[in-house]
N, C-alpha and C. Protein backbone atom coordinates (compact mmCIF):
# COMPACT_ATOMS: atom_id res chain seq x y z
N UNK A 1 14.50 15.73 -6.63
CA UNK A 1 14.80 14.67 -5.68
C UNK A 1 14.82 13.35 -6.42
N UNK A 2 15.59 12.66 -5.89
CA UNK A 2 15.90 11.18 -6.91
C UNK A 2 15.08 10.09 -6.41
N UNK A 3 15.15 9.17 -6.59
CA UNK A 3 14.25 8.29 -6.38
C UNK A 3 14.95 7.66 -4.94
N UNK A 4 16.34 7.53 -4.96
CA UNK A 4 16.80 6.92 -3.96
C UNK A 4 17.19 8.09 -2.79
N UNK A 5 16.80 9.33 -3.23
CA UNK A 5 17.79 10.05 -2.19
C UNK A 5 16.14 9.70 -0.55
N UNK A 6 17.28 10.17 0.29
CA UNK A 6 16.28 10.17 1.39
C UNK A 6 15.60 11.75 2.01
N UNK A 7 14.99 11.45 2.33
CA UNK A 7 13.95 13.06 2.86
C UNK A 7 14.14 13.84 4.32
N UNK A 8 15.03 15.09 4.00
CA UNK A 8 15.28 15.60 5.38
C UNK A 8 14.02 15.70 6.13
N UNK A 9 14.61 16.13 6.98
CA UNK A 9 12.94 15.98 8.12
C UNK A 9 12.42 17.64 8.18
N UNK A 10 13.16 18.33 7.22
CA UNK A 10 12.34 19.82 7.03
C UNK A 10 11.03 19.36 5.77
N UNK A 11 11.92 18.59 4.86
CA UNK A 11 11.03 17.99 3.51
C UNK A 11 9.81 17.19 4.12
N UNK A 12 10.12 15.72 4.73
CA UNK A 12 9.14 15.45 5.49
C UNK A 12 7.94 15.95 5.94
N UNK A 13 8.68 17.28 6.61
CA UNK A 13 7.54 17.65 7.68
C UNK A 13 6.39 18.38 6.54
N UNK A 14 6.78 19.19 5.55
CA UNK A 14 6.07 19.75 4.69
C UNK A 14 5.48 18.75 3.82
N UNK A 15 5.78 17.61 3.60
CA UNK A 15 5.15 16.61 2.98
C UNK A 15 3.69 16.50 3.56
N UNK A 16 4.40 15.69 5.15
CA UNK A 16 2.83 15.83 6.17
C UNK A 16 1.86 16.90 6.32
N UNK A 17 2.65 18.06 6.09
CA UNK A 17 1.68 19.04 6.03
C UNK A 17 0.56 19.51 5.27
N UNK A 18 1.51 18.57 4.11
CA UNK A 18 0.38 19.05 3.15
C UNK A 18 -0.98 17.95 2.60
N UNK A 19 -0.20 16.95 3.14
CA UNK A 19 -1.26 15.75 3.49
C UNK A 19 -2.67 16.00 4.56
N UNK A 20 -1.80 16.82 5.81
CA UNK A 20 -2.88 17.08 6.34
C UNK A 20 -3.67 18.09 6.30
N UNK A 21 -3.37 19.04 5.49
CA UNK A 21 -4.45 19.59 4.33
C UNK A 21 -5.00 18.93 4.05
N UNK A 22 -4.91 18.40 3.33
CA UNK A 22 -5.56 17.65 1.83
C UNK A 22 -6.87 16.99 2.90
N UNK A 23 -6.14 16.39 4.16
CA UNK A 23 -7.00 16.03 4.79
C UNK A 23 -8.09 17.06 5.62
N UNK A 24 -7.80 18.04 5.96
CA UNK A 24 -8.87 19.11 6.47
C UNK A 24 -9.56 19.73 5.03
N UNK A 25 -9.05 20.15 4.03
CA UNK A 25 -9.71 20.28 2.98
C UNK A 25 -11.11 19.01 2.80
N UNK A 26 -10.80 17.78 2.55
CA UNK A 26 -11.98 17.28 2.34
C UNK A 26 -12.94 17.28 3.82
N UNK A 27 -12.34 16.92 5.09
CA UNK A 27 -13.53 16.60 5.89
C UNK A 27 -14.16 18.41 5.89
N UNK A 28 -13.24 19.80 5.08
CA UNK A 28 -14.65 20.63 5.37
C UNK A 28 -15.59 20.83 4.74
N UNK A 29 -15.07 20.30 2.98
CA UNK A 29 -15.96 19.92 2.12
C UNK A 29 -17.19 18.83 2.22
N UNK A 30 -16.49 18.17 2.76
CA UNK A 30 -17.78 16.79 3.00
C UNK A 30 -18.71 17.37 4.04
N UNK A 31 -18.47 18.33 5.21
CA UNK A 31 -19.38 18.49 6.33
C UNK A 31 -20.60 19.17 5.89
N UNK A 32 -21.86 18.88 6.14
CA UNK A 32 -22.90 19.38 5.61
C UNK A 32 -22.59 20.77 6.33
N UNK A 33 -23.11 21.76 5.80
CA UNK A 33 -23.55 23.36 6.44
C UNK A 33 -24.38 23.20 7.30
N UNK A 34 -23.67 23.73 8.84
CA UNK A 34 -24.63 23.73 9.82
C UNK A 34 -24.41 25.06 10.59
N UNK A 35 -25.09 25.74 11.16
CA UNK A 35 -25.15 27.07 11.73
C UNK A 35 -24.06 26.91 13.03
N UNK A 36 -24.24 25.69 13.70
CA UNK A 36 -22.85 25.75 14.15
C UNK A 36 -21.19 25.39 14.11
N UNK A 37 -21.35 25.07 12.30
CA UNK A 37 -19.67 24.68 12.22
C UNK A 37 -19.70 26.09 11.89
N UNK A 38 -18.12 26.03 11.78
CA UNK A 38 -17.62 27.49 11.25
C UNK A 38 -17.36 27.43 9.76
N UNK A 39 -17.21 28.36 9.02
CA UNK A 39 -17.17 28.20 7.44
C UNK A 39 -15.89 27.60 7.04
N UNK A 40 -15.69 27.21 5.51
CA UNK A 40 -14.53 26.57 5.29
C UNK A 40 -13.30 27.35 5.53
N UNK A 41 -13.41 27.88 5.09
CA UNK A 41 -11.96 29.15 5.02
C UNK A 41 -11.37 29.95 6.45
N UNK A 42 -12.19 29.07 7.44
CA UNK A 42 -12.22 29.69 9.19
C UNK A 42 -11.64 28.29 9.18
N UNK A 43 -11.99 27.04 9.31
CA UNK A 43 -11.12 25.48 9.56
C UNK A 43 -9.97 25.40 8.56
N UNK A 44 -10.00 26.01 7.68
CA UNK A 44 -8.59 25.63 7.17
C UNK A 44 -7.82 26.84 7.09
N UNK A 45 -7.61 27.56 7.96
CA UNK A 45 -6.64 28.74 7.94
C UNK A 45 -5.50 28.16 8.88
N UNK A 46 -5.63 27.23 10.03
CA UNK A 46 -4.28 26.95 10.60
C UNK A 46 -3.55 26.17 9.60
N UNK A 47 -4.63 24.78 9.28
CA UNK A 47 -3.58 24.08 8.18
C UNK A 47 -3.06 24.26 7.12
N UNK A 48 -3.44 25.29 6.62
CA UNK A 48 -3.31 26.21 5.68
C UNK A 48 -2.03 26.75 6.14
N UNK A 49 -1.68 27.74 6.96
CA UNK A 49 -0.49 28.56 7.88
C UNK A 49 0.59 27.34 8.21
N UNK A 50 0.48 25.97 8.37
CA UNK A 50 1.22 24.93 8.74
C UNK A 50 1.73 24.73 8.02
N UNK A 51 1.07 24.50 6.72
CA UNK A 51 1.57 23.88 5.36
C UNK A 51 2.87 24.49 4.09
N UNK A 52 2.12 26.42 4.99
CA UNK A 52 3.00 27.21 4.27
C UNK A 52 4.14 27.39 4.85
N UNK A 53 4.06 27.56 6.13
CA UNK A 53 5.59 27.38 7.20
C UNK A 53 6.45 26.33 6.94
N UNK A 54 5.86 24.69 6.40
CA UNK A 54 6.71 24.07 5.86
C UNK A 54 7.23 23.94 4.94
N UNK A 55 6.46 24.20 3.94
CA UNK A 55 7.27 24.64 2.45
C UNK A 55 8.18 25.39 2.78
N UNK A 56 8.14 26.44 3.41
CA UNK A 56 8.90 27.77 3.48
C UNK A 56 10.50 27.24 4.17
N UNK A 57 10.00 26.22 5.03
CA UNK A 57 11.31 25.91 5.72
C UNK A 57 11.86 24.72 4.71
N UNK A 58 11.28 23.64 4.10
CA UNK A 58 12.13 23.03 3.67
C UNK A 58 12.71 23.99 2.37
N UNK A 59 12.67 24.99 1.62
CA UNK A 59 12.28 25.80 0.38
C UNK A 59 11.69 24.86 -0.52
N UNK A 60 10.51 24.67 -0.52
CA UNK A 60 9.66 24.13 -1.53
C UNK A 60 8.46 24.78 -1.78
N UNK A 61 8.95 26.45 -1.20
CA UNK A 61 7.82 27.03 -2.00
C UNK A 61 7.96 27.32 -3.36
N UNK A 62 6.67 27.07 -4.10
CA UNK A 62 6.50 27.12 -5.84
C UNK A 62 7.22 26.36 -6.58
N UNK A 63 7.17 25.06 -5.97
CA UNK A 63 7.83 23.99 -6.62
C UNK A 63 7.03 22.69 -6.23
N UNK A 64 6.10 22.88 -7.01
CA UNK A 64 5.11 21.58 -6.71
C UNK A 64 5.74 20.34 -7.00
N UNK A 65 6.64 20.15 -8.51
CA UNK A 65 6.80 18.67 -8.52
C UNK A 65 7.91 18.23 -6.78
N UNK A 66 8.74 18.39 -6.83
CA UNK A 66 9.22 18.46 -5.71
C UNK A 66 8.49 18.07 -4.69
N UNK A 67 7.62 18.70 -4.42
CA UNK A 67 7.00 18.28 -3.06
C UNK A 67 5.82 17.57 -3.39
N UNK A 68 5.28 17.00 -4.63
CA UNK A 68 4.57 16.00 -4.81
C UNK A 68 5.31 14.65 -4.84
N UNK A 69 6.66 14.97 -5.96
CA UNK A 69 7.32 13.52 -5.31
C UNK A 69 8.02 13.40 -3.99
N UNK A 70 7.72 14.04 -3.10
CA UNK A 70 8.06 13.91 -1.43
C UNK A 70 6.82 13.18 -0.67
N UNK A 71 5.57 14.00 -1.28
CA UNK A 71 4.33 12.95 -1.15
C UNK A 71 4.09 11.48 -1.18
N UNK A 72 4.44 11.61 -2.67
CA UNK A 72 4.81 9.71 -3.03
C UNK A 72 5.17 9.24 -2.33
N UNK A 73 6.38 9.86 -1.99
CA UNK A 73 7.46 9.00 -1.02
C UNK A 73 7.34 9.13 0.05
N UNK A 74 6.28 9.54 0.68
CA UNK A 74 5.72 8.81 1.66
C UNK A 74 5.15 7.84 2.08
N UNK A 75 4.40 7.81 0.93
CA UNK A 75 3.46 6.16 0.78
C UNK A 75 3.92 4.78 0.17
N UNK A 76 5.01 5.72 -0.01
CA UNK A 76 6.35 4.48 -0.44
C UNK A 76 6.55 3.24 0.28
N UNK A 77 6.85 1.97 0.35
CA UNK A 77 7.62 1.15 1.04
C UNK A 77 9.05 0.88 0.51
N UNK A 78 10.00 0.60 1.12
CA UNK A 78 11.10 0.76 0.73
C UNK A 78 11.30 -0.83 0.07
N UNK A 79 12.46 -1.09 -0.74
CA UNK A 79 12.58 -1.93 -1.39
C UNK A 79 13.17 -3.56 -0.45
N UNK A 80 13.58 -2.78 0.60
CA UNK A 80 13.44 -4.09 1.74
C UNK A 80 12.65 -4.56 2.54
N UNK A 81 11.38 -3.88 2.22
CA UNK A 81 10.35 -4.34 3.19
C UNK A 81 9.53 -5.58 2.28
N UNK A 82 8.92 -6.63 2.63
CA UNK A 82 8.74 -7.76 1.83
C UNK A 82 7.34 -7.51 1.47
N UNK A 83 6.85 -7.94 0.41
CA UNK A 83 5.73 -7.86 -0.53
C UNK A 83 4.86 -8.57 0.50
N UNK A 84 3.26 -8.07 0.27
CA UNK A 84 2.59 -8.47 1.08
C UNK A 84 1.56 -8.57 0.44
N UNK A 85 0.56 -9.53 -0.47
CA UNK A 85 0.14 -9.23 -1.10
C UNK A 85 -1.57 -8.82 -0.70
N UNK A 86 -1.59 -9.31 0.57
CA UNK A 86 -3.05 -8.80 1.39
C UNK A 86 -2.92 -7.29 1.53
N UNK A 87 -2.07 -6.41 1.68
CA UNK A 87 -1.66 -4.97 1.87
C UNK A 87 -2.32 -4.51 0.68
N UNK A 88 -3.24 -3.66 0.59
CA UNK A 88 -3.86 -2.80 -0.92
C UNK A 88 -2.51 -1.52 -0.99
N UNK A 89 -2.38 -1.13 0.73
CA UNK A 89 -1.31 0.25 0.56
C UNK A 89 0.02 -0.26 0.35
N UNK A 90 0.51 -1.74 -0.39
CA UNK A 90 1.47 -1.42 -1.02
C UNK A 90 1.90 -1.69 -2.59
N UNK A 91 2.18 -0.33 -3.11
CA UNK A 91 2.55 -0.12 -4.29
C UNK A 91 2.77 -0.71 -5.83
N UNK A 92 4.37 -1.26 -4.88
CA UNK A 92 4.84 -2.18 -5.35
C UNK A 92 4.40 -3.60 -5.59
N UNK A 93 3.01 -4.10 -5.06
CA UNK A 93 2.67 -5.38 -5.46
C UNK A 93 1.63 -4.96 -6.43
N UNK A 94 1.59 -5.94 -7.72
CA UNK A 94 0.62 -5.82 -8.52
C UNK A 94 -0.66 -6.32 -8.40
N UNK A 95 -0.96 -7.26 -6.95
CA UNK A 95 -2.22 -7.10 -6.41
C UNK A 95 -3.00 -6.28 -6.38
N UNK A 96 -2.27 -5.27 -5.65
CA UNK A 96 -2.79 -3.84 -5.31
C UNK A 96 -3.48 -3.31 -6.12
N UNK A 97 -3.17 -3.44 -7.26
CA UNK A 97 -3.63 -2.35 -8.61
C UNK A 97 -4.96 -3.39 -9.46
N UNK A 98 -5.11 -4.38 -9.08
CA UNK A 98 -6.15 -5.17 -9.58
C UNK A 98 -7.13 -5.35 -8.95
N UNK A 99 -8.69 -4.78 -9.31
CA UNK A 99 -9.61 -4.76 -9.06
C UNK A 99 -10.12 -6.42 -8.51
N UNK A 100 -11.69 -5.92 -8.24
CA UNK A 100 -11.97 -7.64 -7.86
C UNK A 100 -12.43 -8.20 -9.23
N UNK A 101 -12.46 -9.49 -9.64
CA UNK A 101 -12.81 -10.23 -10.69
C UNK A 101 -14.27 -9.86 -10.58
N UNK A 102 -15.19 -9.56 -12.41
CA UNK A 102 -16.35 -9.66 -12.11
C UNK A 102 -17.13 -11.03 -12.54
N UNK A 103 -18.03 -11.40 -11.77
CA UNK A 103 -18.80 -12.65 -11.47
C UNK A 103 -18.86 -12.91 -13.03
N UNK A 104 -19.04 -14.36 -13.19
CA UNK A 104 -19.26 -15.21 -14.43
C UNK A 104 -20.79 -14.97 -14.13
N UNK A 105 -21.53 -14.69 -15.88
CA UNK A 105 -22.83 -14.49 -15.78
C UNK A 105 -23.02 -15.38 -16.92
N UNK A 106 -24.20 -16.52 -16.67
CA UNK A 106 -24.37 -17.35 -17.51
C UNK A 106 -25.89 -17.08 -17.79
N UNK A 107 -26.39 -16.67 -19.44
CA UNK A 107 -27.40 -15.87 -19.72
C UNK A 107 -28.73 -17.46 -19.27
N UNK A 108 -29.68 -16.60 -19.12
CA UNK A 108 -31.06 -18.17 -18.43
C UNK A 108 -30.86 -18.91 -20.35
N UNK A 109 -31.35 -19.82 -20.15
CA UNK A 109 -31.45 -20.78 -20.94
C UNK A 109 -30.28 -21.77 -21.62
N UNK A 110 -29.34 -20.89 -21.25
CA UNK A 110 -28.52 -21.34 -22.14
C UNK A 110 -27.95 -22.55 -21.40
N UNK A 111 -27.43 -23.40 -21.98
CA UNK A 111 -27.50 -24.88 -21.65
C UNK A 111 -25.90 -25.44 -20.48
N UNK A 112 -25.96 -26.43 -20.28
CA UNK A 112 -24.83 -26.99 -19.78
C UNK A 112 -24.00 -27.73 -20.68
């Protein structure tokens, strides 16, 4: 997929899908073990079954780069949307990618 082409909505949908994995994957990892959740591999069997139905329909099964750069390009903003530089989620500003400044430390004694 090119950088400019656009994303059918079979590609799409398997994009999201696999996002929202990624997203049931961590909240079952993060959940402490409790006698009444159900185990991991019981919460992620639908999104799991979702994820594979979409690959399957856009054909992006066993073709990870592909559907990682469909990922990207989700979180993409397009090149007409205007820079924002308060936005951390966009990309394209080099705000984004710069941490916060760390504090000036002036050692005790040392003079003015």
């Amino acid at each position: 997929m090119s950088a400019t082409a656009v994303m059918t909505s079979r590609e799409r949908a398997a994009a999201q899908a696999y996002v929202r994995l990624l997203g049931a994957v961590r909240a079952a990892l993060t959940e402490p073990p409790g006698a009444e959740a159900p185990p991991p591999p019981v919460l992620l069997s639908a999104p799991m079954a979702e994820a594979d139905e979409a690959l399957a329909a856009a054909g992006l099964v066993g073709n990870e780069m592909a559907l990682f750069g469909l990922v990207t390009g989700l979180h993409r903003r397009s090149p007409s949307e205007p820079s924002n530089p308060s936005n951390p989620s966009n990309p394209s500003d080099p705000a984004a990618h710069r941490g916060p400044r760390p504090a000036r430390v002036t050692p005790r004694g040392a003079g003015a």
